[in-house]
C-alpha atoms as a PDB file:
ATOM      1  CA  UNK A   1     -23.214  -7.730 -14.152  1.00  0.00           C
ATOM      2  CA  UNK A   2     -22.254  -3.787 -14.655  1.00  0.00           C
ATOM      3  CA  UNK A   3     -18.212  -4.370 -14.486  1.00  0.00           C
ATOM      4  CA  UNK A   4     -18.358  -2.814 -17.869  1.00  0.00           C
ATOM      5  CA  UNK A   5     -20.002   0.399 -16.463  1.00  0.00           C
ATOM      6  CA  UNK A   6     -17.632   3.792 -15.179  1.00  0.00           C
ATOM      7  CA  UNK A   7     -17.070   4.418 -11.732  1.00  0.00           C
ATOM      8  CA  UNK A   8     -16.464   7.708 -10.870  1.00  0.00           C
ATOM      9  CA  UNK A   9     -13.341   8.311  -9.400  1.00  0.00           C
ATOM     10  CA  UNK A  10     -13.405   8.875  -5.365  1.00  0.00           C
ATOM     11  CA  UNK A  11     -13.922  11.948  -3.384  1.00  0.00           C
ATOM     12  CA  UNK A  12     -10.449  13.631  -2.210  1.00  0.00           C
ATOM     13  CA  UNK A  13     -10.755  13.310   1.540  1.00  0.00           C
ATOM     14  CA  UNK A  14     -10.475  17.589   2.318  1.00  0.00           C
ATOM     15  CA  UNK A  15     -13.413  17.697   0.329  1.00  0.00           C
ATOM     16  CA  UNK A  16     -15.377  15.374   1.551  1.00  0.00           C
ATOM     17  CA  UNK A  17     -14.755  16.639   5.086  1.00  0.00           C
ATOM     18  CA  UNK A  18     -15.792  19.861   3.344  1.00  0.00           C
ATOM     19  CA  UNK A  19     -19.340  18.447   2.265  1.00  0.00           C
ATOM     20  CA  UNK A  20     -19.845  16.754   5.652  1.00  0.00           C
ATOM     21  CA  UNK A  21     -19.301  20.256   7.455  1.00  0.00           C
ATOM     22  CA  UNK A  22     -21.557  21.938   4.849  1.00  0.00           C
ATOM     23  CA  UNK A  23     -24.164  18.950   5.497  1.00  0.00           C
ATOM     24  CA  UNK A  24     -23.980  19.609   9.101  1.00  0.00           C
ATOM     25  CA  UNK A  25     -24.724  23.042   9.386  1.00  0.00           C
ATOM     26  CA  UNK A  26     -28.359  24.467   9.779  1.00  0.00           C
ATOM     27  CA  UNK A  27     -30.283  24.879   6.824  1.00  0.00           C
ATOM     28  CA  UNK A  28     -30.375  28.819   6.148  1.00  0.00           C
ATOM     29  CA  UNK A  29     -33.952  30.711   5.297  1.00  0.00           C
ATOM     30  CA  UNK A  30     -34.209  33.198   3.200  1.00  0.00           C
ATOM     31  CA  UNK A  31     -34.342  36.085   6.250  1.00  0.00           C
ATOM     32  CA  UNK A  32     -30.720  34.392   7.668  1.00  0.00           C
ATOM     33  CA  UNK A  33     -29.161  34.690   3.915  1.00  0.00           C
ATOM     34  CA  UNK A  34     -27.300  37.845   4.114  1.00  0.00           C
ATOM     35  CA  UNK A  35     -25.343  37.629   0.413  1.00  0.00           C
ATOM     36  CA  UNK A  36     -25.110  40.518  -1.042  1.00  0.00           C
ATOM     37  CA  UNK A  37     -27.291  41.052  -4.374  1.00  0.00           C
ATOM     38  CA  UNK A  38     -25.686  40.858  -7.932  1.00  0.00           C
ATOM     39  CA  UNK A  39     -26.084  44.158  -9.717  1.00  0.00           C
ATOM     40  CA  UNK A  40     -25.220  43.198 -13.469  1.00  0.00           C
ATOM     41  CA  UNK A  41     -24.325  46.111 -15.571  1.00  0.00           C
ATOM     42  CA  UNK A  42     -23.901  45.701 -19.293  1.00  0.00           C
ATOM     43  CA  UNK A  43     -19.962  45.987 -20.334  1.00  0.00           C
ATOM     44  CA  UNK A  44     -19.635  49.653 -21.828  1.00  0.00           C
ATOM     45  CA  UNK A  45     -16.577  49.523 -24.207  1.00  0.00           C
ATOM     46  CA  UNK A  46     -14.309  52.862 -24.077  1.00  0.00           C
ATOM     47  CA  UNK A  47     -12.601  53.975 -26.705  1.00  0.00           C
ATOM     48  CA  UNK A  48     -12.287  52.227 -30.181  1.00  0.00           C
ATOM     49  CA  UNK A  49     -11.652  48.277 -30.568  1.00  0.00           C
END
Protein backbone atom coordinates (compact mmCIF):
# COMPACT_ATOMS: atom_id res chain seq x y z
CA UNK A 1 0.00 0.00 0.00
CA UNK A 2 1.66 3.62 -0.92
CA UNK A 3 4.37 2.12 -3.58
CA UNK A 4 2.62 4.46 -5.90
CA UNK A 5 3.45 7.51 -3.66
CA UNK A 6 7.04 9.86 -4.27
CA UNK A 7 9.85 9.47 -2.13
CA UNK A 8 11.92 12.22 -1.83
CA UNK A 9 15.22 11.72 -2.89
CA UNK A 10 17.95 11.27 0.10
CA UNK A 11 19.88 13.79 1.98
CA UNK A 12 23.60 14.31 0.50
CA UNK A 13 25.68 13.14 3.43
CA UNK A 14 27.80 16.92 3.91
CA UNK A 15 24.53 18.18 4.49
CA UNK A 16 23.18 16.13 6.66
CA UNK A 17 26.30 16.30 8.84
CA UNK A 18 25.54 20.01 8.37
CA UNK A 19 21.92 19.74 9.98
CA UNK A 20 23.18 17.42 12.74
CA UNK A 21 25.88 20.15 13.78
CA UNK A 22 23.21 22.89 13.48
CA UNK A 23 20.82 20.50 15.65
CA UNK A 24 23.48 20.19 18.17
CA UNK A 25 24.29 23.52 18.98
CA UNK A 26 22.50 25.58 21.80
CA UNK A 27 19.42 27.13 20.98
CA UNK A 28 20.23 31.04 20.66
CA UNK A 29 17.84 33.83 22.54
CA UNK A 30 17.15 36.75 21.26
CA UNK A 31 19.97 38.75 23.65
CA UNK A 32 22.82 35.99 22.15
CA UNK A 33 21.60 36.85 18.36
CA UNK A 34 24.06 39.35 17.31
CA UNK A 35 22.97 39.62 13.27
CA UNK A 36 23.17 42.65 12.13
CA UNK A 37 19.70 44.47 11.22
CA UNK A 38 18.47 44.81 7.53
CA UNK A 39 18.15 48.45 6.59
CA UNK A 40 16.02 48.28 3.25
CA UNK A 41 16.27 51.34 1.18
CA UNK A 42 14.04 51.78 -1.82
CA UNK A 43 16.19 51.42 -5.28
CA UNK A 44 16.68 55.17 -6.49
CA UNK A 45 17.23 54.95 -10.32
CA UNK A 46 20.00 57.56 -11.69
CA UNK A 47 19.86 58.87 -14.74
CA UNK A 48 17.27 58.01 -17.53
CA UNK A 49 16.15 54.24 -18.36
Amino acid sequence: MGEHLPTPPPIPPAIQKALDYLKSLPPQTSSTNNQAQFQATPFKPKGRF
